[in-house]
PDB file of N, CA and C in Angstrom:
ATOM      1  N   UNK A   1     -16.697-112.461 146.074  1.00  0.00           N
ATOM      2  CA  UNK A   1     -18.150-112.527 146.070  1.00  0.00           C
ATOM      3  C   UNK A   1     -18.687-112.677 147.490  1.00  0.00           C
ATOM      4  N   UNK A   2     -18.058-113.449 148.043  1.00  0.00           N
ATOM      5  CA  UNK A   2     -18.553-113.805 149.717  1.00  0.00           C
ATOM      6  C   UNK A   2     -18.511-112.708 150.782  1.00  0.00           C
ATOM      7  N   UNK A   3     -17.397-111.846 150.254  1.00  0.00           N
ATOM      8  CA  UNK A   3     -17.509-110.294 150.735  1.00  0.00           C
ATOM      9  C   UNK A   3     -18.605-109.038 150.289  1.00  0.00           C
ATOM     10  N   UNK A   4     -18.659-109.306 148.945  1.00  0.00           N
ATOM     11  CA  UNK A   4     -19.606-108.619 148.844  1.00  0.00           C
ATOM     12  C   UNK A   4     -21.325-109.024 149.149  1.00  0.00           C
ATOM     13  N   UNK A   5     -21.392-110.572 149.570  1.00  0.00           N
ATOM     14  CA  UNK A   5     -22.539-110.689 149.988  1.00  0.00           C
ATOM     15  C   UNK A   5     -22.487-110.413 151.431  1.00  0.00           C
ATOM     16  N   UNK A   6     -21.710-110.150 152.013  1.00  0.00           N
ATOM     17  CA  UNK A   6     -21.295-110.201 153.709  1.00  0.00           C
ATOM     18  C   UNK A   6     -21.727-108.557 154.254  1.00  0.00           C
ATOM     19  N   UNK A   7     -21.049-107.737 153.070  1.00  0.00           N
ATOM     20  CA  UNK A   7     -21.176-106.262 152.800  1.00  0.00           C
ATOM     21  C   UNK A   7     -22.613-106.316 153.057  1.00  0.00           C
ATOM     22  N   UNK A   8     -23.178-106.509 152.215  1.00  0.00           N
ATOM     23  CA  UNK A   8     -25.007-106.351 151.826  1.00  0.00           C
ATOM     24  C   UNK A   8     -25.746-106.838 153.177  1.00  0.00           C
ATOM     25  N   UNK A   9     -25.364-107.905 153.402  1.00  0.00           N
ATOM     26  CA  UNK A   9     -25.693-108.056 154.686  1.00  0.00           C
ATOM     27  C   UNK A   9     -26.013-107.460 156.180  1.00  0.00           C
ATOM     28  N   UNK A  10     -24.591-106.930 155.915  1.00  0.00           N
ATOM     29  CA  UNK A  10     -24.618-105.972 157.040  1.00  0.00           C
ATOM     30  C   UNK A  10     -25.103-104.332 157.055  1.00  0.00           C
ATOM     31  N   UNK A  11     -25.107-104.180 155.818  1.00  0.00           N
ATOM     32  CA  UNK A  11     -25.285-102.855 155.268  1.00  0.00           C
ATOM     33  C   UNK A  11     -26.632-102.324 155.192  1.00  0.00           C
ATOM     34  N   UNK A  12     -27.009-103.603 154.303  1.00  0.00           N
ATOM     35  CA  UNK A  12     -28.570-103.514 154.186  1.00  0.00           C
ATOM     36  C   UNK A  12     -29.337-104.195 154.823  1.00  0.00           C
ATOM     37  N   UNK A  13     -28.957-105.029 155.894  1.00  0.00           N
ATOM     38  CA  UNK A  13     -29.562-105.185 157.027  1.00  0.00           C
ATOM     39  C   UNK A  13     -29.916-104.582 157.784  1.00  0.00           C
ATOM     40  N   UNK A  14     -28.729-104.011 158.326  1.00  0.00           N
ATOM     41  CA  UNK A  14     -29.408-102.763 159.816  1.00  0.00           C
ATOM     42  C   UNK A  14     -30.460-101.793 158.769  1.00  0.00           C
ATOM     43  N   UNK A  15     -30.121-101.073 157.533  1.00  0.00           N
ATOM     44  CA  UNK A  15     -31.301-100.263 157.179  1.00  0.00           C
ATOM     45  C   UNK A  15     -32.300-101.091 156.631  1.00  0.00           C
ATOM     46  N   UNK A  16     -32.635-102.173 157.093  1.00  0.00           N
ATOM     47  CA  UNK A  16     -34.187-102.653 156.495  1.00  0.00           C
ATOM     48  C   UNK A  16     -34.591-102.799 157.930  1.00  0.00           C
ATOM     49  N   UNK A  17     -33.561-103.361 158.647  1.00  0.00           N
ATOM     50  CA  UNK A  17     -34.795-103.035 160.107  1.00  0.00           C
ATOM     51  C   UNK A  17     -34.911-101.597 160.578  1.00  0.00           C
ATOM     52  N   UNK A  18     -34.191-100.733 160.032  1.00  0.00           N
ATOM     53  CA  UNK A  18     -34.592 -99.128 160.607  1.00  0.00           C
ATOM     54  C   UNK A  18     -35.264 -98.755 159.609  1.00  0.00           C
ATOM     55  N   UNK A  19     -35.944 -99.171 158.517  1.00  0.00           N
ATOM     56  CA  UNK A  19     -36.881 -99.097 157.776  1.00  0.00           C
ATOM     57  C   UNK A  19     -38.509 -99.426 158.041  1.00  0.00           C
ATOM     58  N   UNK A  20     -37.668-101.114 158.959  1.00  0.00           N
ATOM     59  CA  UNK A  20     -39.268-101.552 159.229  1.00  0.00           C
ATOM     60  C   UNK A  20     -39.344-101.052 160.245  1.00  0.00           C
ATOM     61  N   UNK A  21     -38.915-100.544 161.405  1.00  0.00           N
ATOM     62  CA  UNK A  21     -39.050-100.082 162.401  1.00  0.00           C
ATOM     63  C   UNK A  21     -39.713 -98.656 162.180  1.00  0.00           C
ATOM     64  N   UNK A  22     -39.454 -97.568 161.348  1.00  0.00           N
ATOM     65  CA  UNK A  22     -39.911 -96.483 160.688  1.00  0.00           C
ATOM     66  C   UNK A  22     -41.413 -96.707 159.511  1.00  0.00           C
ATOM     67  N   UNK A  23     -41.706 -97.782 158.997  1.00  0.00           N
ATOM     68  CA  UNK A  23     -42.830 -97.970 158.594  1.00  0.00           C
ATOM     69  C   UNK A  23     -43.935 -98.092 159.518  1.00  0.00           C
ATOM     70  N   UNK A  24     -43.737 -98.831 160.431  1.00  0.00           N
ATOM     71  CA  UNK A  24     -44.375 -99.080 161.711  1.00  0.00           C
ATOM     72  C   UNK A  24     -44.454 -98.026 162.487  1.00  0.00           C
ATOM     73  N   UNK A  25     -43.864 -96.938 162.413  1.00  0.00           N
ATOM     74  CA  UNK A  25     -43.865 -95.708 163.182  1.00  0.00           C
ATOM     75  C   UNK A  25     -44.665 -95.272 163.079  1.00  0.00           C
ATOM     76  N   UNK A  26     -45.268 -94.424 164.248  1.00  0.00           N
ATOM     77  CA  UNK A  26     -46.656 -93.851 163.862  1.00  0.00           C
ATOM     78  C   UNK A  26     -46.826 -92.215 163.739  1.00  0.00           C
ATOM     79  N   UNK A  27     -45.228 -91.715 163.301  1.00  0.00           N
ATOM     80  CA  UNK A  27     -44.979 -90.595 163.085  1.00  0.00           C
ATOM     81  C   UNK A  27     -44.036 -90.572 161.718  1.00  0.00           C
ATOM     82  N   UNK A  28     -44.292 -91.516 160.763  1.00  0.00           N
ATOM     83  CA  UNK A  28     -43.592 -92.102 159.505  1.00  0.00           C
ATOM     84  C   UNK A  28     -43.684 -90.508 158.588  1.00  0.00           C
ATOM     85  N   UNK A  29     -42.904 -90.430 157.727  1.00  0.00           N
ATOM     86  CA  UNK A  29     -43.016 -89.387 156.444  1.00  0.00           C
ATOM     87  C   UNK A  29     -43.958 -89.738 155.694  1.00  0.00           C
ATOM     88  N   UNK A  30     -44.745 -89.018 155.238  1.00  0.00           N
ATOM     89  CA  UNK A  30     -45.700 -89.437 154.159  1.00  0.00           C
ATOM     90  C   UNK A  30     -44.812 -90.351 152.780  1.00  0.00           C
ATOM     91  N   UNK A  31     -43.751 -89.901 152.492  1.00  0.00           N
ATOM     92  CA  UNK A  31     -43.435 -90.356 151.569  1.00  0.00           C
ATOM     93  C   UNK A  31     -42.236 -91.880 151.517  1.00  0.00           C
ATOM     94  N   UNK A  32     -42.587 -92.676 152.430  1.00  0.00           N
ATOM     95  CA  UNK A  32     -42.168 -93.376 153.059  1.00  0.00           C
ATOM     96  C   UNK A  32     -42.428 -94.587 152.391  1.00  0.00           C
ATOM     97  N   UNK A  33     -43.819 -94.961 152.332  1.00  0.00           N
ATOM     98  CA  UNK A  33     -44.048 -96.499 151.938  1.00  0.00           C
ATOM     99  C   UNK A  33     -43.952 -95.741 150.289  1.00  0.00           C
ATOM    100  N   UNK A  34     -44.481 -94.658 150.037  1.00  0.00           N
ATOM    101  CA  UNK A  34     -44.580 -95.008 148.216  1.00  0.00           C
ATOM    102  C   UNK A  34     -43.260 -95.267 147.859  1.00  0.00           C
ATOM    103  N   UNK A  35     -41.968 -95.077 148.365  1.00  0.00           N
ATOM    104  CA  UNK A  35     -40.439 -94.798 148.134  1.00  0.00           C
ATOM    105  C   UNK A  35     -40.704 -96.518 148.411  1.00  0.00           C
ATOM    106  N   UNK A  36     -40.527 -97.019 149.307  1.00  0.00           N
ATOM    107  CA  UNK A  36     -40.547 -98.613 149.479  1.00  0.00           C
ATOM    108  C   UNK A  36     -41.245 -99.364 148.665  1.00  0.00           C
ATOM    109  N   UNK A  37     -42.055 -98.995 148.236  1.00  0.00           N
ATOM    110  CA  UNK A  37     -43.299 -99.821 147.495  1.00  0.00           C
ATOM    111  C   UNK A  37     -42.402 -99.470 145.955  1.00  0.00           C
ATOM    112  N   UNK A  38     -42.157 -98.217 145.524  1.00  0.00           N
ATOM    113  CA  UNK A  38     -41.042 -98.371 144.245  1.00  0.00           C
ATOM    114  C   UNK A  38     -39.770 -98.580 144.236  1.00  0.00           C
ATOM    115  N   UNK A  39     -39.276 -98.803 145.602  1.00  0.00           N
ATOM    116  CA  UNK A  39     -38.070 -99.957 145.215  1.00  0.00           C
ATOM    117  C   UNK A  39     -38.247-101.564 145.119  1.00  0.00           C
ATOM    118  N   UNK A  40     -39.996-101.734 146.117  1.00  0.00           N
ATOM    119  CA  UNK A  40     -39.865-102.983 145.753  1.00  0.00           C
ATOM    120  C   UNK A  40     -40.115-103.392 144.123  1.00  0.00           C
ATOM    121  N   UNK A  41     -40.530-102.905 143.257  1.00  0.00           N
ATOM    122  CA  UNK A  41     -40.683-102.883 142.206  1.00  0.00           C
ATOM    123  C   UNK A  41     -39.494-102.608 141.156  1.00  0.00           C
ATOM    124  N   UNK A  42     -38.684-102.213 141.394  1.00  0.00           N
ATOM    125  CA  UNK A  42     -37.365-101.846 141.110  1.00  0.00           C
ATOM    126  C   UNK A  42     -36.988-103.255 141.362  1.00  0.00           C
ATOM    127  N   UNK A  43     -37.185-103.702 142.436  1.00  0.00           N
ATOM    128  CA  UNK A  43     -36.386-105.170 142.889  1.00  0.00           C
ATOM    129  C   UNK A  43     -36.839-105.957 141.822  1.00  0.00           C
ATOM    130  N   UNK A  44     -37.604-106.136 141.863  1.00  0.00           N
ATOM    131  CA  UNK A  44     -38.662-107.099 140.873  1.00  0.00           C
ATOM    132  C   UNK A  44     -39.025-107.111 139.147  1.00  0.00           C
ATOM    133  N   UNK A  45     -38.490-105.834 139.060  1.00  0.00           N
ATOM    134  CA  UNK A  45     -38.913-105.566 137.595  1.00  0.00           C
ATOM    135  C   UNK A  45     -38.496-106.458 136.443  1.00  0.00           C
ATOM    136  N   UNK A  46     -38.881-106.704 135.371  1.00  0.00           N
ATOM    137  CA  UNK A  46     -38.611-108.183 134.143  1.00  0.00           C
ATOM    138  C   UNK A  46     -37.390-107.773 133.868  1.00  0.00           C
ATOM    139  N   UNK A  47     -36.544-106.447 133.778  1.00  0.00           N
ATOM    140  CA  UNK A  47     -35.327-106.709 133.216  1.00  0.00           C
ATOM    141  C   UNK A  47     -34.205-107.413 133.908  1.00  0.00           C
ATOM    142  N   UNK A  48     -34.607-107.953 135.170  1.00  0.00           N
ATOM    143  CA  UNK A  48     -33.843-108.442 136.000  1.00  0.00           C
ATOM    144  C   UNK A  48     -33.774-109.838 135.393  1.00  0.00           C
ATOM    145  N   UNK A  49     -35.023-110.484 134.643  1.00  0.00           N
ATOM    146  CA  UNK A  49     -34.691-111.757 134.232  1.00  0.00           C
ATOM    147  C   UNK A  49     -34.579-111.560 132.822  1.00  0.00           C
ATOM    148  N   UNK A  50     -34.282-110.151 132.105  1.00  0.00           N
ATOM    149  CA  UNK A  50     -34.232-110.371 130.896  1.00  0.00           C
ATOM    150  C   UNK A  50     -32.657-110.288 130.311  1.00  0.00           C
ATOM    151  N   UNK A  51     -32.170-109.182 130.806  1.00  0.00           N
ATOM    152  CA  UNK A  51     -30.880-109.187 131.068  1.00  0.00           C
ATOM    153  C   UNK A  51     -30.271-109.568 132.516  1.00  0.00           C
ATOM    154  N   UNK A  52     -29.772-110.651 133.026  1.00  0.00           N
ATOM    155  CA  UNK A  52     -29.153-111.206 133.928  1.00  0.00           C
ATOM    156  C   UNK A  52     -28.113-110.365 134.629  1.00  0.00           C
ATOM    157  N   UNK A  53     -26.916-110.195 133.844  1.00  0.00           N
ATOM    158  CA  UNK A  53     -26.107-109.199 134.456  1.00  0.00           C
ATOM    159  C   UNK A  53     -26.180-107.961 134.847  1.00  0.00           C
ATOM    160  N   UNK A  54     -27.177-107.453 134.092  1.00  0.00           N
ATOM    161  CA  UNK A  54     -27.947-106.240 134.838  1.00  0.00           C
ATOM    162  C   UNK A  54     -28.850-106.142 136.186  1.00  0.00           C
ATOM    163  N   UNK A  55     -29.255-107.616 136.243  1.00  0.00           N
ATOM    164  CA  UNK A  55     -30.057-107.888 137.117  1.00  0.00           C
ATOM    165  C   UNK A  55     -29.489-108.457 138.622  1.00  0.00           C
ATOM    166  N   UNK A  56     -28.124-108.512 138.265  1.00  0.00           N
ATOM    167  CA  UNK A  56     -26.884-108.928 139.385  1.00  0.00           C
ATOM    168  C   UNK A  56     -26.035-107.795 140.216  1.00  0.00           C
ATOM    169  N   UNK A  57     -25.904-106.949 139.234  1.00  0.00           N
ATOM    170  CA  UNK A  57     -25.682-105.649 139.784  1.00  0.00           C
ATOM    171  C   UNK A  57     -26.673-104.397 140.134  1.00  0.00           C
ATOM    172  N   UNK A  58     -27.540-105.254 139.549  1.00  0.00           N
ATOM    173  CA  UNK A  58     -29.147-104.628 140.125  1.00  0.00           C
ATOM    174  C   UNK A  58     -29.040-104.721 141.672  1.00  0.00           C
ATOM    175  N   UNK A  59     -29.386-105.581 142.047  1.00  0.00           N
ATOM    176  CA  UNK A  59     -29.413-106.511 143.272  1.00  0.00           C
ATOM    177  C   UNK A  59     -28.296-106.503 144.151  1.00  0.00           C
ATOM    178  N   UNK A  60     -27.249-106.455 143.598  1.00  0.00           N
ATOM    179  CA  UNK A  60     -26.121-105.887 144.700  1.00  0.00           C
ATOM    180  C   UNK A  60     -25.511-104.859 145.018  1.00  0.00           C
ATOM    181  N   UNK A  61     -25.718-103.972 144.333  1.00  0.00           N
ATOM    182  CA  UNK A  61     -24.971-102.740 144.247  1.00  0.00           C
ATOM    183  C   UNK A  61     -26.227-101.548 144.261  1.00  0.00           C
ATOM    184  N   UNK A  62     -27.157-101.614 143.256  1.00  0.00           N
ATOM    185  CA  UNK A  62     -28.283-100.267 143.327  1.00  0.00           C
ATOM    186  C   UNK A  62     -29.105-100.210 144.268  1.00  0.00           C
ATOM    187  N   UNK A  63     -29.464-101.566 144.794  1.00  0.00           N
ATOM    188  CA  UNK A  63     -30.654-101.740 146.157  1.00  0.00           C
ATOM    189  C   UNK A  63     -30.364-101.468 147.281  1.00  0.00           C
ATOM    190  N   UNK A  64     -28.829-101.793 147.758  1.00  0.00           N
ATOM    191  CA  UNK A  64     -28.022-101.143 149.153  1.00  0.00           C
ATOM    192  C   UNK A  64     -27.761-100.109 149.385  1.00  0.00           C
ATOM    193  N   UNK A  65     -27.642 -99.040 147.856  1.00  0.00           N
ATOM    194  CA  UNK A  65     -27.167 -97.849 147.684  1.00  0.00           C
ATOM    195  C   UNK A  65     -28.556 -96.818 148.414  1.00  0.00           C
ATOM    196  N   UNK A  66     -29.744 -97.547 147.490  1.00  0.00           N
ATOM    197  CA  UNK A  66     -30.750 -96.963 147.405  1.00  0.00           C
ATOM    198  C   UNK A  66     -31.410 -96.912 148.815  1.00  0.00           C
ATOM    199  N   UNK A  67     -31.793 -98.109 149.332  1.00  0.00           N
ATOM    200  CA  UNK A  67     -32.081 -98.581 150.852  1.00  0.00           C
ATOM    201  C   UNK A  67     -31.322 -97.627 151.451  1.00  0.00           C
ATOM    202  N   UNK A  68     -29.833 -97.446 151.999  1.00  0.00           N
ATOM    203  CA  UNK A  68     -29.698 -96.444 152.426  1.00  0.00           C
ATOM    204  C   UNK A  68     -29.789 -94.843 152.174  1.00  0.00           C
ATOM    205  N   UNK A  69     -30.022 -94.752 151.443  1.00  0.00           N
ATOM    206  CA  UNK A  69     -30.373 -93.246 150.809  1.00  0.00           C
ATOM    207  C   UNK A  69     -31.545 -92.636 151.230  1.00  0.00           C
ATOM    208  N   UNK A  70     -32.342 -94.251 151.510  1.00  0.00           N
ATOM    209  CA  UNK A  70     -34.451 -93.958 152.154  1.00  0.00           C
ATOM    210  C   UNK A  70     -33.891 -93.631 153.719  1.00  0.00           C
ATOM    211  N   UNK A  71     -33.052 -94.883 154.097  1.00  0.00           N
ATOM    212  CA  UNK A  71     -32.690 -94.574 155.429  1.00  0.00           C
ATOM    213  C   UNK A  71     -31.871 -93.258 155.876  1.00  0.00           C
ATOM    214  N   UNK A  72     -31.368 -93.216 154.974  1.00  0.00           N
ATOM    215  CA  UNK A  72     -30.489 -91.380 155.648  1.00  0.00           C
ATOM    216  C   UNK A  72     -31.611 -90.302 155.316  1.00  0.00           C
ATOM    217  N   UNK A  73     -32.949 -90.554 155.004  1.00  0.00           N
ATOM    218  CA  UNK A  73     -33.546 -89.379 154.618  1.00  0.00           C
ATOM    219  C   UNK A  73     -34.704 -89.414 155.737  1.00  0.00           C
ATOM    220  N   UNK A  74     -34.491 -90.659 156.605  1.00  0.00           N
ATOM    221  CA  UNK A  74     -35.757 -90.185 157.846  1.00  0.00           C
ATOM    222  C   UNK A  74     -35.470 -89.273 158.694  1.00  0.00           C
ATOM    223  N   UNK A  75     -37.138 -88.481 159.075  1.00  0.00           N
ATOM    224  CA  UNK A  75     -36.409 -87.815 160.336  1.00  0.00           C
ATOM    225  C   UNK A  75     -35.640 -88.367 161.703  1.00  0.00           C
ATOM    226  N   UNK A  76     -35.367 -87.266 162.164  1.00  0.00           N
ATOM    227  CA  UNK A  76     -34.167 -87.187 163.317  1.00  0.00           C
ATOM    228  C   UNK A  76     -35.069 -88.199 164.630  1.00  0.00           C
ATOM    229  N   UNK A  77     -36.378 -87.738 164.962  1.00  0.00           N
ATOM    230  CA  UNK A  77     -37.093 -88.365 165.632  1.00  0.00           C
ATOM    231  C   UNK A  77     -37.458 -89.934 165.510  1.00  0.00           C
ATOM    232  N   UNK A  78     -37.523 -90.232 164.135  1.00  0.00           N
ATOM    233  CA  UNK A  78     -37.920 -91.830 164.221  1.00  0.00           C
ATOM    234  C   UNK A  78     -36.245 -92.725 164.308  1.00  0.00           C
ATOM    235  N   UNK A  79     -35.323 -92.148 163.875  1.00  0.00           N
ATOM    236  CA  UNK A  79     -33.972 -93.064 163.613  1.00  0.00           C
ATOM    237  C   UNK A  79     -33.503 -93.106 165.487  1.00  0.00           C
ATOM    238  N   UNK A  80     -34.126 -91.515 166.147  1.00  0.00           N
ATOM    239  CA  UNK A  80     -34.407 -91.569 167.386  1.00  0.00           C
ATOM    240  C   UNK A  80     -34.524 -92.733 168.491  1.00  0.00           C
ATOM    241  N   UNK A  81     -35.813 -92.778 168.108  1.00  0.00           N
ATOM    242  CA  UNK A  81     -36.749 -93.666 168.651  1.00  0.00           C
ATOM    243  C   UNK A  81     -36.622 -94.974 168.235  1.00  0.00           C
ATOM    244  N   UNK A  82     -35.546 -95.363 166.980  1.00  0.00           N
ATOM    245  CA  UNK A  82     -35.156 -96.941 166.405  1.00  0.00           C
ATOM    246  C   UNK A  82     -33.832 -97.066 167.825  1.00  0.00           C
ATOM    247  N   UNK A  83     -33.222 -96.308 167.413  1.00  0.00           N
ATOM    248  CA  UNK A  83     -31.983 -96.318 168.475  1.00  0.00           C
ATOM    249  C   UNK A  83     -32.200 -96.879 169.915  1.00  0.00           C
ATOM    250  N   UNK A  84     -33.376 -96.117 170.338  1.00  0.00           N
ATOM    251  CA  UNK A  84     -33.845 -96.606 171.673  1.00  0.00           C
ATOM    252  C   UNK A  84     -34.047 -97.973 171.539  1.00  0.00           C
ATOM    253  N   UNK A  85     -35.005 -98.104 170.571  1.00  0.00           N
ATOM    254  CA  UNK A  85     -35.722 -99.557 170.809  1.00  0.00           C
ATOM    255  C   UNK A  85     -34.735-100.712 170.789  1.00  0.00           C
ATOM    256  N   UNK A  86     -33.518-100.722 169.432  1.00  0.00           N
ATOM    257  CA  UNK A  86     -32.534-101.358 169.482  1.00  0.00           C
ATOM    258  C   UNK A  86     -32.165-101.883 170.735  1.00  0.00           C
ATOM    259  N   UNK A  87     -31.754-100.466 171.641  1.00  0.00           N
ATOM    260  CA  UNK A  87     -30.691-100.493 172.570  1.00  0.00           C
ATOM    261  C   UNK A  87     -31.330-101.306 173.571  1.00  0.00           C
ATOM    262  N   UNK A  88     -32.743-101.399 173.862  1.00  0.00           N
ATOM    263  CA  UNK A  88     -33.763-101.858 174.634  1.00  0.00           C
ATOM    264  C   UNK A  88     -33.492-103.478 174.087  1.00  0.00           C
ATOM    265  N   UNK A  89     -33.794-103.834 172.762  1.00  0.00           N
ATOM    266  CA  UNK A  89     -33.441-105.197 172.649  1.00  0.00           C
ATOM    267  C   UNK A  89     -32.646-106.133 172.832  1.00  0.00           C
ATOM    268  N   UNK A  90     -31.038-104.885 172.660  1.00  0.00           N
ATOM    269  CA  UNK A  90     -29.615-105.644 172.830  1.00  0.00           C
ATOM    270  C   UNK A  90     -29.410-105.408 174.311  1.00  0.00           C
ATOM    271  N   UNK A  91     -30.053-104.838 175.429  1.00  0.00           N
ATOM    272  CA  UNK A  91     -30.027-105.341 176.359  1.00  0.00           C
ATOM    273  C   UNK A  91     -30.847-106.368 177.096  1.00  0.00           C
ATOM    274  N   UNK A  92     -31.591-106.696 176.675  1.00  0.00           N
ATOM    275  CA  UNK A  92     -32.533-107.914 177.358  1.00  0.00           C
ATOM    276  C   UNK A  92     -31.284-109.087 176.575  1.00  0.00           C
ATOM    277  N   UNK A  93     -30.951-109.215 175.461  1.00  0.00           N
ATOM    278  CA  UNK A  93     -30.048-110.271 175.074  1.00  0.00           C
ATOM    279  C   UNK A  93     -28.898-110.395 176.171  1.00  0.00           C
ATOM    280  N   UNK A  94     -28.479-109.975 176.272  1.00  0.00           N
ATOM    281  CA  UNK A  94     -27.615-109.679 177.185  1.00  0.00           C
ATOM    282  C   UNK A  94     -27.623-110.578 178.685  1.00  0.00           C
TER     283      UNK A  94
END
């Protein structure tokens, strides 16, 4: 279990900040926030507390899948322009 939360972590971490970094873009896909706005709803929906175990593999397995699937579908220019900014951040840490 501690692996697979470690997985998610890392997985669906970097694509939620190249997500938010691409929402914030001011050259975003039109179809960008409605795709986000129905996974957040997906996240959230009652069968998650109606059936539990559905709602466990909801949450670990369909949302990381999905998250990256939004993220492999931006253009070439904004995952671009995330790259830069990254690289810009992890060097001031530095």
């Amino acid at each position: 279990m501690k692996r697979l939360i470690a997985l998610w972590r890392t997985v669906a971490g970097q694509d939620l900040r190249l997500l938010w970094y691409a929402v914030r873009h001011e050259h975003r896909p039109g179809w960008l926030v409605p795709a986000l706005a129905g996974l957040a709803l997906f996240a959230v929906e009652p069968l998650n507390v109606a059936v539990p175990v559905l709602g466990t593999i909801d949450e670990f397995v369909l949302l990381p899948l999905i998250l990256h699937g939004i993220a492999t579908m931006l253009p070439a220019h904004v995952v671009d322009g995330y790259a830069r900014a990254y690289d810009k951040r992890l060097r001031r840490r530095a």
